[in-house]
Protein backbone atom coordinates (compact mmCIF):
# COMPACT_ATOMS: atom_id res chain seq x y z
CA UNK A 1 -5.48 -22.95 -14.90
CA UNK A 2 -3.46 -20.37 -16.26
CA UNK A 3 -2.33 -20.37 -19.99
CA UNK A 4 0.92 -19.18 -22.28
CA UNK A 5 -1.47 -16.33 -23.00
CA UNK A 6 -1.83 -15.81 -19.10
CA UNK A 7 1.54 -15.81 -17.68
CA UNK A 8 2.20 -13.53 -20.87
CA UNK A 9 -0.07 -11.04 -20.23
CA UNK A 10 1.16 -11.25 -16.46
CA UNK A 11 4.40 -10.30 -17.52
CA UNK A 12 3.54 -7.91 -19.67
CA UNK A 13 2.10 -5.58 -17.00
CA UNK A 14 5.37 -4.74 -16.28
CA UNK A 15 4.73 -4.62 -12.63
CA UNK A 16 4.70 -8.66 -11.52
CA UNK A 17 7.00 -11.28 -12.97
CA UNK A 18 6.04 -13.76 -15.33
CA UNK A 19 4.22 -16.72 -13.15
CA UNK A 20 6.38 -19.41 -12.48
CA UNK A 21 5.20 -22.44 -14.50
CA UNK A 22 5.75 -24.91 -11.56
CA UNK A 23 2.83 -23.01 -10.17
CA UNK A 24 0.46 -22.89 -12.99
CA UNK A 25 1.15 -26.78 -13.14
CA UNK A 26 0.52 -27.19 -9.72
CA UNK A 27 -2.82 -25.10 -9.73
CA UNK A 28 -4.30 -28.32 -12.39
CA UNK A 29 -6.87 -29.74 -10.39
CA UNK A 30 -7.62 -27.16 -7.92
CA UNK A 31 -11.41 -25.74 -7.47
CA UNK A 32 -11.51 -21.95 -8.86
CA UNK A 33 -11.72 -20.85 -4.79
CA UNK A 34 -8.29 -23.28 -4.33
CA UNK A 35 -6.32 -21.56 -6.93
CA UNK A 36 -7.88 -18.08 -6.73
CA UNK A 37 -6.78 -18.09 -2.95
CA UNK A 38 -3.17 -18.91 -3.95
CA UNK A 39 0.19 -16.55 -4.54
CA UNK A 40 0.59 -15.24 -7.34
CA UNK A 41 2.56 -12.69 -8.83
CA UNK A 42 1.01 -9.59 -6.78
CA UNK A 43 1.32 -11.33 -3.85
CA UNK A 44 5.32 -12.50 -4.51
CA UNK A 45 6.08 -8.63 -4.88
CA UNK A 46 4.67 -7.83 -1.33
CA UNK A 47 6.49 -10.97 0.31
CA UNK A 48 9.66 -9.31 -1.50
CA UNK A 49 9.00 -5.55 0.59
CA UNK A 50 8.18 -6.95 3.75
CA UNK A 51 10.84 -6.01 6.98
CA UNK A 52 11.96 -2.63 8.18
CA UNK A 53 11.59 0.78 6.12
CA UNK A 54 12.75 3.86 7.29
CA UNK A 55 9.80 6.55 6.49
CA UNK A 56 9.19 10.13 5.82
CA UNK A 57 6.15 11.71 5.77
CA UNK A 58 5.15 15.17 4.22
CA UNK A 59 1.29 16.27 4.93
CA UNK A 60 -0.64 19.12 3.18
CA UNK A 61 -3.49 20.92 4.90
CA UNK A 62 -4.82 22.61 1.58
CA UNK A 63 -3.54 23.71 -1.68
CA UNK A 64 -0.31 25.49 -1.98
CA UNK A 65 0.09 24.78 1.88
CA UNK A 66 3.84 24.03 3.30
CA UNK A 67 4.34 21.07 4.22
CA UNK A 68 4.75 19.33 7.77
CA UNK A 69 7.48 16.82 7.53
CA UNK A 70 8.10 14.06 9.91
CA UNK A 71 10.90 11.76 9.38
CA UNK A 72 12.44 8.80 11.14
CA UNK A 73 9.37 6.76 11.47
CA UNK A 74 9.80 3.12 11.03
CA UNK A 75 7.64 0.59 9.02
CA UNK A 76 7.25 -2.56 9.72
CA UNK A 77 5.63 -5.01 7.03
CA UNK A 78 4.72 -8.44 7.14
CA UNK A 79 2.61 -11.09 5.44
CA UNK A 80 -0.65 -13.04 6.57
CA UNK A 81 -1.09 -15.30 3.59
CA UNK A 82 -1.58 -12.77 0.21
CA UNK A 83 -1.95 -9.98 2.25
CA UNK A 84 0.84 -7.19 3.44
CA UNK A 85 0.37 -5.65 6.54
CA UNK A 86 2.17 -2.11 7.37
CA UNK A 87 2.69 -0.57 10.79
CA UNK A 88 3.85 3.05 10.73
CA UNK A 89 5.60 4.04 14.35
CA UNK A 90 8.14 5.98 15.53
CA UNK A 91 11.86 4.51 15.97
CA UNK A 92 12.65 3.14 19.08
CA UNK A 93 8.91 1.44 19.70
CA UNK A 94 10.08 -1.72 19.31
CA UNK A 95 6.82 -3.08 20.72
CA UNK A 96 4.73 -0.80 18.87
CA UNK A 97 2.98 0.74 22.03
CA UNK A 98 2.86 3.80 19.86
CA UNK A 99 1.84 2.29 16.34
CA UNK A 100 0.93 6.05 14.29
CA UNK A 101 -1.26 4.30 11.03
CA UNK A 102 -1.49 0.76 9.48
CA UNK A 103 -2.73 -0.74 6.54
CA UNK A 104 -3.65 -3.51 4.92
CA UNK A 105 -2.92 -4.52 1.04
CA UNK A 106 -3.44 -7.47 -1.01
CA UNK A 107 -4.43 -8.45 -4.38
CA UNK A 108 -7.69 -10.27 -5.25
CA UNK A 109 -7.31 -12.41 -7.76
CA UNK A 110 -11.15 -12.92 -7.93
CA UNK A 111 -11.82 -9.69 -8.77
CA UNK A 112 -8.73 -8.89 -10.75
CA UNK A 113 -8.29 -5.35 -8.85
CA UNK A 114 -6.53 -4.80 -4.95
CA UNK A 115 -7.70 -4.39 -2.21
CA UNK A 116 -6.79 -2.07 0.58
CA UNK A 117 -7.67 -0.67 3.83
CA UNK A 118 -5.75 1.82 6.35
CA UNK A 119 -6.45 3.48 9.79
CA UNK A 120 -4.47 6.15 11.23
CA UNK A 121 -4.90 6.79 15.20
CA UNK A 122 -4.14 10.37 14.32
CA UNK A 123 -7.30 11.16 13.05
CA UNK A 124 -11.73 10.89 13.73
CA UNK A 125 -11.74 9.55 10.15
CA UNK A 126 -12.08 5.94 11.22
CA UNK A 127 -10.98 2.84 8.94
CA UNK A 128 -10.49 4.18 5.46
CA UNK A 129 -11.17 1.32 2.27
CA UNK A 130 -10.01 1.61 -1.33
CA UNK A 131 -9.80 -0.46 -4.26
CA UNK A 132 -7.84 -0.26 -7.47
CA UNK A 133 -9.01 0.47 -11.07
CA UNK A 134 -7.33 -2.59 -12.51
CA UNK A 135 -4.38 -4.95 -11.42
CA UNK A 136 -1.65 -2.11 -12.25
CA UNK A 137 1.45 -1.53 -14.14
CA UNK A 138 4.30 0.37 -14.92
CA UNK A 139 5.83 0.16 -11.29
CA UNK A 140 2.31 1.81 -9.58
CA UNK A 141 -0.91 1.14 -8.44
CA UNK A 142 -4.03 3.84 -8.35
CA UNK A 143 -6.34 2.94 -5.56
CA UNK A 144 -10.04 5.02 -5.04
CA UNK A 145 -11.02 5.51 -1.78
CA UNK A 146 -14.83 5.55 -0.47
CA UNK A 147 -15.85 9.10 0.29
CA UNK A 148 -15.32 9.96 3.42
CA UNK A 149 -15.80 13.23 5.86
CA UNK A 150 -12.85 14.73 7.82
CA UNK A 151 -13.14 17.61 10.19
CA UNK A 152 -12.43 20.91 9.34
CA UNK A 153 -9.34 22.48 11.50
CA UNK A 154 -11.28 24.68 14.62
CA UNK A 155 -13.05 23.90 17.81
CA UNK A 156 -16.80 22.87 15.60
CA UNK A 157 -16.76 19.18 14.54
CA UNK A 158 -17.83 20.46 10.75
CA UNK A 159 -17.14 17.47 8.47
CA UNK A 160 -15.68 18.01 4.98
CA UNK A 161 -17.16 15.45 2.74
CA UNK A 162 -13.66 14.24 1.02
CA UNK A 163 -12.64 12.06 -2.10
CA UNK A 164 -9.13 10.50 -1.99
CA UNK A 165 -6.93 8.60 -4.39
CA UNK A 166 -3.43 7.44 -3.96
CA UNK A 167 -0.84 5.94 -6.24
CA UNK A 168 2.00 2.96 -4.62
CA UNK A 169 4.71 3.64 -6.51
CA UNK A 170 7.75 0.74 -6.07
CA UNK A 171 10.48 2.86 -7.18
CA UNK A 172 12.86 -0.01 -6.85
CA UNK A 173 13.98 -2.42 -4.90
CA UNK A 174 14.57 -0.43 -1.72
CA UNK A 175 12.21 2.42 -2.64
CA UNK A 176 8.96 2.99 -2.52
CA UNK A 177 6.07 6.44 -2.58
CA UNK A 178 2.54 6.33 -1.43
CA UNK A 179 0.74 9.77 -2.44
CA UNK A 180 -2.54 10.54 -1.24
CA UNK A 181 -4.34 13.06 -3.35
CA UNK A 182 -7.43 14.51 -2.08
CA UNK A 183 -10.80 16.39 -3.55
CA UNK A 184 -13.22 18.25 -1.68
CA UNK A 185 -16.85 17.67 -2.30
CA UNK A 186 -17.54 22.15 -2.45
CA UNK A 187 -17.93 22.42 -6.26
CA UNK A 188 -14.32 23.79 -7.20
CA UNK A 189 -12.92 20.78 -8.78
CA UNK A 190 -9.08 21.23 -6.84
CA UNK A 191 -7.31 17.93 -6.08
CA UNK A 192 -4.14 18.09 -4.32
CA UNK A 193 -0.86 16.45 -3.35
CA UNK A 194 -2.01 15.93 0.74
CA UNK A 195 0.08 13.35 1.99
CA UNK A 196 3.51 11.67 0.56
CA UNK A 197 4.43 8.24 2.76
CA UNK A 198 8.48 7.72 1.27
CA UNK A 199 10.09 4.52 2.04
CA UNK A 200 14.07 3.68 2.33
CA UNK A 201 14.50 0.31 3.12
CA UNK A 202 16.34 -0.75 5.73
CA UNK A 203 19.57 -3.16 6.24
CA UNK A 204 17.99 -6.47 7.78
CA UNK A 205 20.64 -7.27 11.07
CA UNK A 206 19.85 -10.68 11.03
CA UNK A 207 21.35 -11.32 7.48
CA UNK A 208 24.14 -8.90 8.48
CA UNK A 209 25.00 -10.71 11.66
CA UNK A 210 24.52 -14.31 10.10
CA UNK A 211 26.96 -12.86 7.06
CA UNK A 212 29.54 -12.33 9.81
CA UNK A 213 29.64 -15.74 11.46
């Protein structure tokens, strides 16, 4: 059950908000699986960003590289329990027939670190995992990926044995970054900015139109 020192701490982060003490109270008498596999703070802060949010995204082939920008994609998150769910696609799929990348995010309290796992249909690379250092703070969160390969740009299917990290930062309420910054594994120690993910939210109609009854 969690403590004053707990919910403290929690707040201290400066990323979550203090746990509500109706829910520590209501975690008494739970097994450790029961109240490990409830909300808590992580978990209220995606269910606060789910909906609509307009992105644009800026890739990086290699150091110093101009950037391809593609704006006007839509993302679309939900929640399944503790965990967010994004879908990247372009505007006007309302179906998402054409869904470009989607991830998956959520905080395990067991652990103490997140968890988090994308695939982008773009790409050979195949389903991509990470996991944070720690819980966070300070608005961000630093997740490591598992080294991966990624083909080299040409007709040979040469892989380039990668390591990636990228920071979530929540900007504010209707902002948020994801950077991907990525190392190769060829003894030069470069890590560059290779991918920026930048999120406006969206107005949600439904609120709108209810508003206007």
């Amino acid at each position: 059950m969690l403590d004053r020192r707990d919910i403290v701490r929690l707040a201290a982060v400066g990323l979550f908000a203090a746990v509500p003490v109706s829910r520590a109270m209501a975690s008494a008498g739970l097994s450790a699986g029961e109240r490990l596999n409830q909300a808590g703070p992580e978990a209220d802060l995606l269910a606060g960003r789910t909906g609509r949010w307009l992105v644009t995204e800026s890739a990086w082939s290699a150091p110093g590289a101009v950037p391809v920008t593609t704006s006007g994609l839509i993302a679309v998150r939900r929640m399944m329990g503790t965990l967010s769910q994004e879908i990247i696609r372009p505007a006007g799929d309302d179906e998402s027939r054409d869904v470009r990348r989607t991830d998956l995010l959520t905080f395990n309290r067991l652990e103490g670190r997140w968890d988090y796992m994308s695939f982008d249909t773009r790409g050979p690379d195949g389903m991509m995992v990470a996991w944070s250092r720690d819980r966070g703070g300070n608005g961000s969160i630093v997740l490591d990926f598992a080294p991966f390969a990624s083909p080299r740009p040409g007709p040979d299917a040469v892989g380039q044995f990668l390591r990636l990290d990228q920071v979530i930062r929540f900007v504010d309420e209707d902002h948020d970054v994801k950077e991907q910054y990525f190392s190769p594994a060829d003894g030069s120690d470069v890590r560059w900015l290779g991918h920026r993910y930048n999120y406006k939210r969206m107005p949600d109609h439904s609120s709108s139109a209810a508003a206007g009854h």
